[in-house]
Protein backbone atom coordinates (compact mmCIF):
# COMPACT_ATOMS: atom_id res chain seq x y z
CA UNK A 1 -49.95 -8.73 -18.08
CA UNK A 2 -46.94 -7.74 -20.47
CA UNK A 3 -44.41 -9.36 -17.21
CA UNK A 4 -46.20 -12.82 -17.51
CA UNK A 5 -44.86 -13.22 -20.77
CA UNK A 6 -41.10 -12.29 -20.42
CA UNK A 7 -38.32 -14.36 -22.40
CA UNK A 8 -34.82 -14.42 -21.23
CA UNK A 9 -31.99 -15.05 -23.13
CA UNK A 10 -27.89 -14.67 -22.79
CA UNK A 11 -25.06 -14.04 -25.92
CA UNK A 12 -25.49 -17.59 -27.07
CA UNK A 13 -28.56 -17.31 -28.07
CA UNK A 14 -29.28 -17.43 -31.72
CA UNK A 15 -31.86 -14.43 -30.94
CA UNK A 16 -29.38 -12.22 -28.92
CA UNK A 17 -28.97 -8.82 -31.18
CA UNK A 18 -25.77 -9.53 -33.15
CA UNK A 19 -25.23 -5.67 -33.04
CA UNK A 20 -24.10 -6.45 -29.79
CA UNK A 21 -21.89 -9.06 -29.58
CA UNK A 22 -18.76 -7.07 -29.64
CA UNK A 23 -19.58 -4.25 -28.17
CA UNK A 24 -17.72 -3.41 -24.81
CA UNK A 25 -20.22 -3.39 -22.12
CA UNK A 26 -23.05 -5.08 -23.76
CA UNK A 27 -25.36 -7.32 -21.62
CA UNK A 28 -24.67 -10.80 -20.99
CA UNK A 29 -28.24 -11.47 -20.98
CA UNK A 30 -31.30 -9.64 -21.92
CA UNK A 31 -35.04 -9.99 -21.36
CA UNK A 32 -37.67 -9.62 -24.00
CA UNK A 33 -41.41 -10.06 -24.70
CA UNK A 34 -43.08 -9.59 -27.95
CA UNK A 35 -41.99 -10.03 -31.35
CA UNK A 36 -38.84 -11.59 -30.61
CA UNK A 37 -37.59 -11.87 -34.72
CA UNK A 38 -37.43 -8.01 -34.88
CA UNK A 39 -34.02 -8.11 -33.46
CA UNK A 40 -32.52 -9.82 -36.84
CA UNK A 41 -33.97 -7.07 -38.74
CA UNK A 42 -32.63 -3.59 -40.13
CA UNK A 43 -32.63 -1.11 -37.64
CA UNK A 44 -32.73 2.56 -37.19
CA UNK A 45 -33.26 4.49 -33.76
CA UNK A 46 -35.78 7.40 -33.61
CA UNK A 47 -35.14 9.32 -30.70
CA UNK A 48 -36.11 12.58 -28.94
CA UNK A 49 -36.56 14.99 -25.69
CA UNK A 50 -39.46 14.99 -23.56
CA UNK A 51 -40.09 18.56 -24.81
CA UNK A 52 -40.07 17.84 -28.36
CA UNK A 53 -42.69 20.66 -30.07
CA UNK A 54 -46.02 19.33 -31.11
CA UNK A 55 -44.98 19.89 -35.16
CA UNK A 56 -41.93 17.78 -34.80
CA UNK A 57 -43.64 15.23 -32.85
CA UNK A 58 -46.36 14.78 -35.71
CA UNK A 59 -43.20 14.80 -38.54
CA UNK A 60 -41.30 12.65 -36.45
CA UNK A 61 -44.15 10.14 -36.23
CA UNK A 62 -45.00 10.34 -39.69
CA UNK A 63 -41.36 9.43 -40.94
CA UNK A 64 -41.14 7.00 -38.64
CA UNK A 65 -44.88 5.70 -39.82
CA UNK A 66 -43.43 5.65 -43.30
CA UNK A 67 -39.79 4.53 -42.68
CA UNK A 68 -41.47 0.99 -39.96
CA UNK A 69 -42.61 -0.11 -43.43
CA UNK A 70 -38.33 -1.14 -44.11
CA UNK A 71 -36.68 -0.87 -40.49
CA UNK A 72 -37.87 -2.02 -37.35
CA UNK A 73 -37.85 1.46 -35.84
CA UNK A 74 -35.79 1.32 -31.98
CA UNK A 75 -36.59 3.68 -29.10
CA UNK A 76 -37.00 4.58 -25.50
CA UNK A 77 -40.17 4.35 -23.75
CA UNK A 78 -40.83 8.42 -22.46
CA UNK A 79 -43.04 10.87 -23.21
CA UNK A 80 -41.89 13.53 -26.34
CA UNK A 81 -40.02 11.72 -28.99
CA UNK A 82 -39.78 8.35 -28.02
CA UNK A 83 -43.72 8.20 -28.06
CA UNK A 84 -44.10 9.98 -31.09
CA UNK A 85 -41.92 7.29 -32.63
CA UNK A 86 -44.03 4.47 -31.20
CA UNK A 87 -47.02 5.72 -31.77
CA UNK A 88 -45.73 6.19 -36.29
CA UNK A 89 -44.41 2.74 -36.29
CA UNK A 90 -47.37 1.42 -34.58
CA UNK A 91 -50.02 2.92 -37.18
CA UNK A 92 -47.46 1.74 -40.38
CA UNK A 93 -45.75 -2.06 -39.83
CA UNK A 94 -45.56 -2.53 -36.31
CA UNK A 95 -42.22 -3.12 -36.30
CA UNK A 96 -40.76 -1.00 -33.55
CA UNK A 97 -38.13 -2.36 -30.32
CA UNK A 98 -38.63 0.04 -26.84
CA UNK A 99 -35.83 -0.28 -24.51
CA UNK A 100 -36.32 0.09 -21.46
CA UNK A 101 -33.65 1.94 -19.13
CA UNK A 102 -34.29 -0.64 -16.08
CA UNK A 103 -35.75 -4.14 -15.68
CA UNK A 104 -39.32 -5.07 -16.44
CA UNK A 105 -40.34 -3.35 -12.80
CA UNK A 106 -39.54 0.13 -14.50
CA UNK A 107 -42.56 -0.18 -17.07
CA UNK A 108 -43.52 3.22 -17.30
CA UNK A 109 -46.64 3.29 -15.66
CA UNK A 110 -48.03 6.45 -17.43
CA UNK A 111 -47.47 4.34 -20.99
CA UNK A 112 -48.39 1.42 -20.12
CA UNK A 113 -51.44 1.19 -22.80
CA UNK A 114 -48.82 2.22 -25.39
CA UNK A 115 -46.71 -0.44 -23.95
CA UNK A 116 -49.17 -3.00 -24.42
CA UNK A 117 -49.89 -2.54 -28.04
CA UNK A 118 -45.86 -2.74 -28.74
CA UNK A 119 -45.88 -6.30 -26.82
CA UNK A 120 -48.83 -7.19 -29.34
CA UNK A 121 -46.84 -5.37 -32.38
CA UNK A 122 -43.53 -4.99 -31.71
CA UNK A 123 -41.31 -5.95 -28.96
CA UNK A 124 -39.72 -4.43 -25.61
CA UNK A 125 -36.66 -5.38 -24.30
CA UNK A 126 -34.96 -4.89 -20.96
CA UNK A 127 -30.73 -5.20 -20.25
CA UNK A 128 -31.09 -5.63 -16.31
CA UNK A 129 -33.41 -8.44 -14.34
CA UNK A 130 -36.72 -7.85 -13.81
CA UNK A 131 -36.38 -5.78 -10.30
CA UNK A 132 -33.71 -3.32 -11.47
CA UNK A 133 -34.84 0.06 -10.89
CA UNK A 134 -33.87 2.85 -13.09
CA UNK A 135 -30.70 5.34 -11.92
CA UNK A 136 -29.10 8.23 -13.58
CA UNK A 137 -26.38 6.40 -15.38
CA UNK A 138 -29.07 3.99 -17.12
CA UNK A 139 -30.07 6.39 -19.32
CA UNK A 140 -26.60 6.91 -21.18
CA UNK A 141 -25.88 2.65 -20.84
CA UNK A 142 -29.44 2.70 -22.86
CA UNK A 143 -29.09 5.37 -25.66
CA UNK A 144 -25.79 4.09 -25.98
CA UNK A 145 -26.71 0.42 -26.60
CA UNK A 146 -29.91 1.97 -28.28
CA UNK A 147 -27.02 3.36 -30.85
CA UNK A 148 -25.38 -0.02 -31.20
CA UNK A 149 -28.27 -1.63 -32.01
CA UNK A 150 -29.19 0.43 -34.89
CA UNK A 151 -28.11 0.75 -38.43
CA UNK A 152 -28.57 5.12 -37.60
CA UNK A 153 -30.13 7.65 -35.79
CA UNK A 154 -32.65 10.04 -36.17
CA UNK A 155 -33.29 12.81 -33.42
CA UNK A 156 -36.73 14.89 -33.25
CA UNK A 157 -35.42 17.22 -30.56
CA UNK A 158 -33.34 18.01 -28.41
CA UNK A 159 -31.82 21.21 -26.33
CA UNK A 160 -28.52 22.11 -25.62
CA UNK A 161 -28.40 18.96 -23.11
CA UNK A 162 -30.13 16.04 -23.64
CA UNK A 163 -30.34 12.31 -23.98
CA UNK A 164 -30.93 11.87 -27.59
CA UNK A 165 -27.72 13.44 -27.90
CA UNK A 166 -26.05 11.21 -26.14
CA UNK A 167 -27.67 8.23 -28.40
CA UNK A 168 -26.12 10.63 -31.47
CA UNK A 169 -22.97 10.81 -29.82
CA UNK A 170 -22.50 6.79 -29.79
CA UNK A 171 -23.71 6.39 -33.25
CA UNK A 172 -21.24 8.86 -34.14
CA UNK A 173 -18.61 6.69 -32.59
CA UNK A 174 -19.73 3.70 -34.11
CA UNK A 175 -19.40 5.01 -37.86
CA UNK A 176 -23.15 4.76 -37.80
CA UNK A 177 -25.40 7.72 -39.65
CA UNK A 178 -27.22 10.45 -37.83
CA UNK A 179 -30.44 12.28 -39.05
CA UNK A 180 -31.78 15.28 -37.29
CA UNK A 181 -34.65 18.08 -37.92
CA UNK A 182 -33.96 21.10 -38.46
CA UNK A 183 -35.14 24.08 -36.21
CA UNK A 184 -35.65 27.53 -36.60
CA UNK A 185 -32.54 29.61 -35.00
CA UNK A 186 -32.67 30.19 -31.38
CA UNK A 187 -35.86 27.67 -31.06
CA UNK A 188 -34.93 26.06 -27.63
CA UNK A 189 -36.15 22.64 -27.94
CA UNK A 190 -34.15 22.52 -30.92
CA UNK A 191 -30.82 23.91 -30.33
CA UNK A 192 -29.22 20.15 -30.11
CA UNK A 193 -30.60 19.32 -33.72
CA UNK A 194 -29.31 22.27 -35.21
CA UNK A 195 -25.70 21.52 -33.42
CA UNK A 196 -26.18 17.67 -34.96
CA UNK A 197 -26.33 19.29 -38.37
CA UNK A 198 -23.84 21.91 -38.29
CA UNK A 199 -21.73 19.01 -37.49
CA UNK A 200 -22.24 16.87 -40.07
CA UNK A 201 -25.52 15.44 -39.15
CA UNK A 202 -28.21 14.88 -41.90
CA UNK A 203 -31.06 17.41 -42.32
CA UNK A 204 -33.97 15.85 -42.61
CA UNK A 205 -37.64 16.72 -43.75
CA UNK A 206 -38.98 13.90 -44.21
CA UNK A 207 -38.72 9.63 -44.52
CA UNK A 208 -37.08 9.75 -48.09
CA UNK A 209 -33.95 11.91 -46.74
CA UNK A 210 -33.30 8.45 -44.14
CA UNK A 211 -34.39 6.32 -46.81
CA UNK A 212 -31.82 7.63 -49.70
CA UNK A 213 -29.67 7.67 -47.50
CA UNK A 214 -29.33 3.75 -47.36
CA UNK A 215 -30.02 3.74 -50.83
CA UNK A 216 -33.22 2.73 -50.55
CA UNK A 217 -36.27 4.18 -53.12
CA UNK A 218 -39.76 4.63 -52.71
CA UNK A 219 -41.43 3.72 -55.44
CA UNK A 220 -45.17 3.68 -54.03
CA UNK A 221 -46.86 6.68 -54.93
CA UNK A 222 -49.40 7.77 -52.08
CA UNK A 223 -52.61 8.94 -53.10
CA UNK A 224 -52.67 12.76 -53.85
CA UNK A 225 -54.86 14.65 -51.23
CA UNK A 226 -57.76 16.30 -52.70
CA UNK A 227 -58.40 19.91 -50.87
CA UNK A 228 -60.96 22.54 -51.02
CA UNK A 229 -60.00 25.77 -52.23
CA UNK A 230 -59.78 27.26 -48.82
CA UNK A 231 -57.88 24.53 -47.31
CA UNK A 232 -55.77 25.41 -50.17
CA UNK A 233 -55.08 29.08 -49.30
CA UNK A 234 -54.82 28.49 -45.71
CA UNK A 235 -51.99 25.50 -46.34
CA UNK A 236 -50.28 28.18 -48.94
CA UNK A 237 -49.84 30.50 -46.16
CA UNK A 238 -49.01 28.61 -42.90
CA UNK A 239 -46.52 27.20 -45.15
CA UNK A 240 -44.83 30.64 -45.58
CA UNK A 241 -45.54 31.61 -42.02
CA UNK A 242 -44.02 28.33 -40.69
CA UNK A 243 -46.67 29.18 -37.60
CA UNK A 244 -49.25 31.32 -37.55
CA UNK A 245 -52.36 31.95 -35.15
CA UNK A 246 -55.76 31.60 -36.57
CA UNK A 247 -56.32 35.30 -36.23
CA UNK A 248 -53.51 36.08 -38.67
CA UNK A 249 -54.36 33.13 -41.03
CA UNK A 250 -58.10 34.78 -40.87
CA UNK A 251 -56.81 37.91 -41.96
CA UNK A 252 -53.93 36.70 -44.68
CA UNK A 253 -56.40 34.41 -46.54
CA UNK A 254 -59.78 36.13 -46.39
CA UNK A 255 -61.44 32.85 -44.71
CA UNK A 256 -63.86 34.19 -42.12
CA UNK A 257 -62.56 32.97 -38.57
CA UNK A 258 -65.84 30.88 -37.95
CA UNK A 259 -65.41 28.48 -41.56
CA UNK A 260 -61.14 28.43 -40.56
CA UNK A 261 -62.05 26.41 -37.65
CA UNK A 262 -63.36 23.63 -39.68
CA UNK A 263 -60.47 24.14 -42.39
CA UNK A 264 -57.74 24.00 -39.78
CA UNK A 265 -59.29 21.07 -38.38
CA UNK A 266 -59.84 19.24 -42.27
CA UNK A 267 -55.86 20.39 -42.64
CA UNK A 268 -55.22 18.08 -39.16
CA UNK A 269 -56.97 15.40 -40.49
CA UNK A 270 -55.22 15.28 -43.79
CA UNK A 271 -51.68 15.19 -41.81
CA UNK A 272 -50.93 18.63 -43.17
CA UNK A 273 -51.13 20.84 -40.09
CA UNK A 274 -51.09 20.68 -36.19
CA UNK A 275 -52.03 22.76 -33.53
CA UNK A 276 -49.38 24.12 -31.25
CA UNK A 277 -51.28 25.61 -28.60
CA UNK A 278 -53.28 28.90 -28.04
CA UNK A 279 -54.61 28.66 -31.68
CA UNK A 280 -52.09 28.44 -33.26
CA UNK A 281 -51.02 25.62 -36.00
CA UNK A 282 -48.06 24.97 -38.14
CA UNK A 283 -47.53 22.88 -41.26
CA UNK A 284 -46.21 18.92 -41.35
């Protein structure tokens, strides 16, 4: 059990996140199980709404696959965007932090598999005791510290209102950098993002535009994907369509619907394309 294995520890502690240590309201004490020596590393938050769109949540995990490999990648613990960003740094270094919004009783019981390979990988941390249930003010006291504790942060969606805004609000305020994806004009889900960026927030497409950013270069080159000629034609055009149902890629690319099936699906494998629901895909 993850709660057998807790670790507490107050501001003396050599191991207490020195991101903290002057920040008003910080906790004199917090409680942590896993890998206890991310907190001394580089940092950057990767944060979004429950209702995140199934395309950003693939991009979103995929930078944050790519970007684990330099950062220790910090996060909440729901469903949307704070998965998608445990689930990238998970399959790249590891090296992710989930903090939770309560004590160690607020788990959330719905993740708790997820949970359990961060204890093994990464690390979880809570800011309250152990029997501290979660209110409606913990959420801001969390993306805020969540903010403090990184070195930026990156948000994969968010609406007019949500709580990865309020993370980018306190980075903001601590002169640290904010990364957001961009959306396609009146796209719901999205509206917040596109507001980040208007305001000064950095578009990004992919892991190099947070990476640059701190000056840092990747110099690995990945192995080039080899594709069939028809996974070729049907990439071509769902990357002009920016969505498109399988009908209309059927019909754009000449691939007969019954062979598109098993080109979609070879495009999902390949990290090139997702489904979005009633057959319909868009690129990553």
């Amino acid at each position: 059990m993850i709660t057998e294995r807790i670790v507490e520890m107050d501001k003396t502690s050599p191991l207490y996140p020195k991101e903290w240590q002057d920040v008003s309201g910080a906790p004199e004490k917090i409680w942590a199980v896993g890998n206890i020596r991310l907190l001394a590393a580089r940092k950057i938050a990767v944060v979004g709404a429950r209702t995140t769109p199934v395309g950003a949540l693939k991009l979103g995990s995929n930078i944050a696959r790519e970007i684990s490999e330099t950062f220790t990648v910090v996060t909440g613990t729901a469903d949307g965007g704070d998965c998608a960003a445990i689930e990238g740094a998970l399959s790249g270094s590891g090296n992710v932090i989930c903090v939770l919004a309560g004590g160690f009783s607020a788990l959330p019981q719905g993740n708790m598999s997820l949970m359990e390979k961060v204890e093994k990988k990464g690390l979880i941390i809570a800011m309250h005791p152990y029997d501290t249930p979660v209110r409606a003010f913990s959420y801001e006291y969390r993306n805020k510290m969540l903010a403090y504790l990184s070195e930026g942060v990156l948000v994969l969606g968010a609406a007019e209102k949500s709580g990865a805004l309020i993370t980018a609000k306190y980075a903001r305020k601590a002169g640290k950098r904010v990364f957001a994806l961009p959306y396609a004009p009146n796209t719901f889900a999205g509206v917040g993002c596109n507001a980040l960026i208007k305001s000064g927030a950095a578009l990004t497409e992919n892991a190099a535009d947070v990476l640059t950013a701190f000056g840092i270069e990747k110099t690995e080159q990945k192995p080039k994907l080899v594709l069939t000629a028809d996974e070729e034609k049907v990439l071509t055009v769902l990357r002009e369509l920016s969505e498109a149902h399988a009908s209309e890629l059927a019909q754009k690319t000449g691939v007969p619907i019954f062979k598109l099936r098993a080109v979609l699906s070879a495009l999902e494998v390949k990290g090139l394309a997702v489904s979005v629901g009633g057959n319909s895909y868009k690129p990553v």
